[in-house]
Protein backbone atom coordinates (compact mmCIF):
# COMPACT_ATOMS: atom_id res chain seq x y z
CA UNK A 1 -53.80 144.96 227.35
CA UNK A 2 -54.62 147.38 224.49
CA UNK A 3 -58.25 146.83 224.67
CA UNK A 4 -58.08 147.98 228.59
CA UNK A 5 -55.62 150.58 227.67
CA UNK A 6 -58.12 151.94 225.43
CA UNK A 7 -61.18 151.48 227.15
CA UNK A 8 -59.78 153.34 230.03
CA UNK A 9 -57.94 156.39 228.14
CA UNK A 10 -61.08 156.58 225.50
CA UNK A 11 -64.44 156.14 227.73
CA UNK A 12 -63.18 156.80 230.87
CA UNK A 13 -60.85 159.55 229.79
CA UNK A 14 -57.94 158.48 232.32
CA UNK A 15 -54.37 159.31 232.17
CA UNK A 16 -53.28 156.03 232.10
CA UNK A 17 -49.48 154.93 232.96
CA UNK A 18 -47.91 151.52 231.49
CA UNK A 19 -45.19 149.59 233.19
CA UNK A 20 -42.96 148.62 230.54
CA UNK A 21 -39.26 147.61 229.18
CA UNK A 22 -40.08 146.44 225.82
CA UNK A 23 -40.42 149.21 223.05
CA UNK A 24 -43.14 146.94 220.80
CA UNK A 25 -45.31 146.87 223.94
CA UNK A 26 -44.60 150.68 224.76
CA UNK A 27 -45.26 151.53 220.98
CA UNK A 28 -48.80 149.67 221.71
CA UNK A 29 -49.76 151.01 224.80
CA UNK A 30 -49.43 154.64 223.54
CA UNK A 31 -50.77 153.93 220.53
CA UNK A 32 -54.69 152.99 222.61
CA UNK A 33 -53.98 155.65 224.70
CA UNK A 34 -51.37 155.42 226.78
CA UNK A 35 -49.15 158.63 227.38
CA UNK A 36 -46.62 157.81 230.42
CA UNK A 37 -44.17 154.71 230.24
CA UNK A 38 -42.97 153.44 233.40
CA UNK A 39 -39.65 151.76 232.78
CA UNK A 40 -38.47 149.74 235.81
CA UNK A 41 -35.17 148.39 234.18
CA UNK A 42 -33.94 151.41 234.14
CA UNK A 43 -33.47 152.38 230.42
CA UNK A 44 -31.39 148.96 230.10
CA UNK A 45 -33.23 149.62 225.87
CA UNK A 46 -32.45 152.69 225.07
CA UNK A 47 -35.08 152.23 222.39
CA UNK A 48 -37.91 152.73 224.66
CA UNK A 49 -36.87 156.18 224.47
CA UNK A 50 -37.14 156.47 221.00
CA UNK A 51 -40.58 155.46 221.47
CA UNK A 52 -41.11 158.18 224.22
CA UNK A 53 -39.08 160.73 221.78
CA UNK A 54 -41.39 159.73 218.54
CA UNK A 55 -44.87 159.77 220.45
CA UNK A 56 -44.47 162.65 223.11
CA UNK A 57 -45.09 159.83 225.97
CA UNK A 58 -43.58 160.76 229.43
CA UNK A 59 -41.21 158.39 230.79
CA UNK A 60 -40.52 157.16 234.05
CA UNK A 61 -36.58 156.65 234.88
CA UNK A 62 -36.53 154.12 237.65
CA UNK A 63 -32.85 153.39 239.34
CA UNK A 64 -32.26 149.57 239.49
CA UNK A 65 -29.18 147.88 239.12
CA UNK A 66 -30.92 144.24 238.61
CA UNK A 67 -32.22 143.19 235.42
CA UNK A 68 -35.60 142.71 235.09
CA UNK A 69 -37.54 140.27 237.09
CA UNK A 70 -34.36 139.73 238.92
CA UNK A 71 -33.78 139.73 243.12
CA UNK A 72 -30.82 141.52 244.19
CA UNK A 73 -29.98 142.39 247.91
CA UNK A 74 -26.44 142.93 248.52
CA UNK A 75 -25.45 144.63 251.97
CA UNK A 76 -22.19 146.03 250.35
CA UNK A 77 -23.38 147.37 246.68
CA UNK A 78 -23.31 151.23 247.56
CA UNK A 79 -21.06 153.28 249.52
CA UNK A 80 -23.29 156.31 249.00
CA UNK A 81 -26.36 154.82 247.62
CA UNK A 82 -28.54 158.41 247.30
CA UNK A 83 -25.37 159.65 245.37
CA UNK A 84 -24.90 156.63 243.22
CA UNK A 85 -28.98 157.08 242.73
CA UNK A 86 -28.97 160.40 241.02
CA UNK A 87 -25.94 159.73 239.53
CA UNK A 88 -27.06 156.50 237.91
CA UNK A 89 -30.95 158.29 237.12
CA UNK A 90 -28.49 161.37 235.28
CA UNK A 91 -26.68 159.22 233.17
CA UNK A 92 -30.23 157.73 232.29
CA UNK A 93 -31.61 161.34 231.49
CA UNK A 94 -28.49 162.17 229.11
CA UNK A 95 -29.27 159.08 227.37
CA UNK A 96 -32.93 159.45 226.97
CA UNK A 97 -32.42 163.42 225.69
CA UNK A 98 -30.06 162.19 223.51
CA UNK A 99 -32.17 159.55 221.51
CA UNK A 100 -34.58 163.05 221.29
CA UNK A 101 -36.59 162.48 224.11
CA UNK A 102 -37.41 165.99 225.43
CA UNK A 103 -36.31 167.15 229.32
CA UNK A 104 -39.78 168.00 229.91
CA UNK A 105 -41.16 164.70 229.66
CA UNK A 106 -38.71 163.19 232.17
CA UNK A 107 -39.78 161.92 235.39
CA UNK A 108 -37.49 160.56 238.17
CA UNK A 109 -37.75 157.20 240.66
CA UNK A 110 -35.51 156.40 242.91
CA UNK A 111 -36.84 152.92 242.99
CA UNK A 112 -37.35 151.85 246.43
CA UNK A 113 -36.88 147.86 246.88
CA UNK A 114 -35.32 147.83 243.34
CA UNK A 115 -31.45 146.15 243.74
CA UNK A 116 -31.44 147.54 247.12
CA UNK A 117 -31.91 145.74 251.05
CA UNK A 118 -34.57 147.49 253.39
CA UNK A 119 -31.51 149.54 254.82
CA UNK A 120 -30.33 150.69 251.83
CA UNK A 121 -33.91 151.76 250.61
CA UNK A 122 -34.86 153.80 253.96
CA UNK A 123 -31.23 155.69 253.63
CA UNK A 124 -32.34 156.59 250.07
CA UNK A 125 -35.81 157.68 251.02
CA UNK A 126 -35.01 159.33 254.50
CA UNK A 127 -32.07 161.20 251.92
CA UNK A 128 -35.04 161.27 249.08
CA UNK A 129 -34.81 165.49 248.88
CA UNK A 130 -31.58 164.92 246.98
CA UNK A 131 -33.55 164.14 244.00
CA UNK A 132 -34.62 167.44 243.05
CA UNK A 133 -31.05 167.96 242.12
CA UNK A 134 -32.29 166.19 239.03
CA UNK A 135 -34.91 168.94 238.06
CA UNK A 136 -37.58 166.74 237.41
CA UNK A 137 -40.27 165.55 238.66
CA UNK A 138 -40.16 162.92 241.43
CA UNK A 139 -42.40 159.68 241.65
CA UNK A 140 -42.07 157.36 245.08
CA UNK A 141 -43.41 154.20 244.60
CA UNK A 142 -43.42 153.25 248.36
CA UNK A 143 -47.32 151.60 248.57
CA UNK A 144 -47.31 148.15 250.97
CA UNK A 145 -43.09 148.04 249.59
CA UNK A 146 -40.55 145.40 251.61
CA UNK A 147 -38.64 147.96 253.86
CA UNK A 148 -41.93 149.03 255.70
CA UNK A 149 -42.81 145.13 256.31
CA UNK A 150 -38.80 144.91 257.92
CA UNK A 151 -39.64 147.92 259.38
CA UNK A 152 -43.25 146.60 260.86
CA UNK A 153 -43.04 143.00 260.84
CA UNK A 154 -46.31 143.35 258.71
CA UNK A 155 -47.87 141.55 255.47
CA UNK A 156 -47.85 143.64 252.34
CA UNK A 157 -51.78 143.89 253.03
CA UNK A 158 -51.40 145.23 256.79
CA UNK A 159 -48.61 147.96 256.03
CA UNK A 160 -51.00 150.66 255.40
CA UNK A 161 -50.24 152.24 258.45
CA UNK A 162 -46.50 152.30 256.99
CA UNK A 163 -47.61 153.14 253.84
CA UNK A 164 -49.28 156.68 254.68
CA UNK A 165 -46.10 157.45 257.17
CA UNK A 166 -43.86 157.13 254.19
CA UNK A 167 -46.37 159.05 251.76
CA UNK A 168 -46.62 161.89 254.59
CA UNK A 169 -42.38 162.18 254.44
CA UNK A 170 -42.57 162.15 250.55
CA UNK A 171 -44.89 165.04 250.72
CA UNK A 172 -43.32 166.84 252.96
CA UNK A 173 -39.77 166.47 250.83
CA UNK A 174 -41.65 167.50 247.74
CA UNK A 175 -42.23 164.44 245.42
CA UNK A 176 -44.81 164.69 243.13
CA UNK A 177 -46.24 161.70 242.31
CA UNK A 178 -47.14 158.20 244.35
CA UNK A 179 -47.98 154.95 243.24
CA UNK A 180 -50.33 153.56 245.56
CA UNK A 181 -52.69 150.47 246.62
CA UNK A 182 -54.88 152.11 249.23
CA UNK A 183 -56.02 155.29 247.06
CA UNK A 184 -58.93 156.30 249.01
CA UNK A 185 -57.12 156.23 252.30
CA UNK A 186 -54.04 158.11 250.98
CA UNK A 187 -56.77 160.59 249.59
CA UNK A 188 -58.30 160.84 252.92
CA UNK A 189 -54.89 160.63 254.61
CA UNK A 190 -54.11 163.69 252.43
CA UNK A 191 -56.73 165.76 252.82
CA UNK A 192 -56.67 165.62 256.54
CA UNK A 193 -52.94 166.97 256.70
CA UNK A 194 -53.58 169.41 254.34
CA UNK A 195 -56.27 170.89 256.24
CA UNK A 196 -54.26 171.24 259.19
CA UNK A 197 -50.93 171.87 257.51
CA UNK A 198 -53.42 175.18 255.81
CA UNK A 199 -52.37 173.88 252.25
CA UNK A 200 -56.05 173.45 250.93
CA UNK A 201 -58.72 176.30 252.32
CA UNK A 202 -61.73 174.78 255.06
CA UNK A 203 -65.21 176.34 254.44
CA UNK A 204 -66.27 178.03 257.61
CA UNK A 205 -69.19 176.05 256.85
CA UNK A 206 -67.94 172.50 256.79
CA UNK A 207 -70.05 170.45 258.63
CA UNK A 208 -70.14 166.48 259.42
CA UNK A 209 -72.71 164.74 257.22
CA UNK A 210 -75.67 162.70 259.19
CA UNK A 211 -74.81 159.40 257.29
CA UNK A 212 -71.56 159.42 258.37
CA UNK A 213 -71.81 160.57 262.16
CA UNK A 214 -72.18 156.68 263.09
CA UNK A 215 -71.08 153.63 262.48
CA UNK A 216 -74.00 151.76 261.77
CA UNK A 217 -74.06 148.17 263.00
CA UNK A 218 -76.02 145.39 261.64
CA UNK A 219 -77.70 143.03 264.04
CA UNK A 220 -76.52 139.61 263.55
């Protein structure tokens, strides 16, 4: 992990994110390059944010209320779950500022499929603008994710379709980061609606390209 880590923050000069609980493996990943820690448990050690307060790292505050590697869908866990959300990701802020982690290099996930049923997720998400009440920024992690197969009746391989619908309502409630399978169709996804939306300026020059006019089809 260090090696690729390193290879891919050196030579390739990404920004490169690591999904992690465990501080060793944080302190590790940062140290070859890494500067964002994703923590899915949901600061369950608050020494990861020591890590994140010692090295600068962002970290990622995810809301779960399963422990790691653990499957928890109960119908009845939340009687307001975008409320108990950003009140469970605010506790997790306090905590990490006060092991010296700096505001600043907070970001926010409301974790969608984490400890929560299909129901309970879409409530969260179709409630997701709530979240800037946090002041940070906002990451949905919604690529191929369980409540769009309930919703579709579709593999995690076919819900692309579901996958840009939700990444269209994320961008349109202002979240500022997506974690994402399909990145050239999101990116083409994008670029489309922000043409027409008038976010991104259109040369009056834009023209198709000839290679791509047609499909071109092989003779079998």
């Amino acid at each position: 992990m260090v090696a690729l880590v390193a290879l891919l923050a050196g030579e390739l000069g990404a920004l490169v994110s690591v999904d992690t609980y465990k501080p060793a493996v944080a302190r590790a990943a940062i140290a070859a390059g890494a500067r964002i820690v994703n923590d899915v448990s949901g600061l369950r050690d608050p020494a990861l944010a020591d890590v994140c307060a010692e090295s600068g790292a962002a970290l990622v505050l995810m809301h779960t209320l399963a422990a790691p590697r653990e499957r928890l869908q109960d119908a009845g866990l939340y009687d307001d779950v975008t409320g108990e959300v950003i009140g469970f990701l605010g506790e997790r802020m306090a905590l990490a500022i006060s092991r010296g982690v700096d505001p600043e290099q907070l970001i926010v996930d409301p974790g969608p499929d984490f400890a929560k049923t299909p129901a309970q997720t879409i409530r969260l998400l179709a409630d997701v603008a709530r979240l800037h009440e946090l002041g940070r920024p906002l990451l949905m992690a919604i690529s191929r994710k369980d409540f769009i197969g309930a919703l579709t009746g579709r593999a995690p391989r076919a819900r692309l379709a579901g996958t840009l619908a939700a990444l269209a309502h994320g961008v349109e409630h202002g979240a500022h980061i997506f974690r994402l399978h399909d990145v050239a169709a999101a990116c083409d996804f994008l670029a489309v609606r922000g043409a027409l939306a008038r976010e991104t300026d259109v040369d009056d020059d834009l023209v198709l390209r000839e290679d791509v006019r047609y499909e071109r089809i092989q003779a079998q």
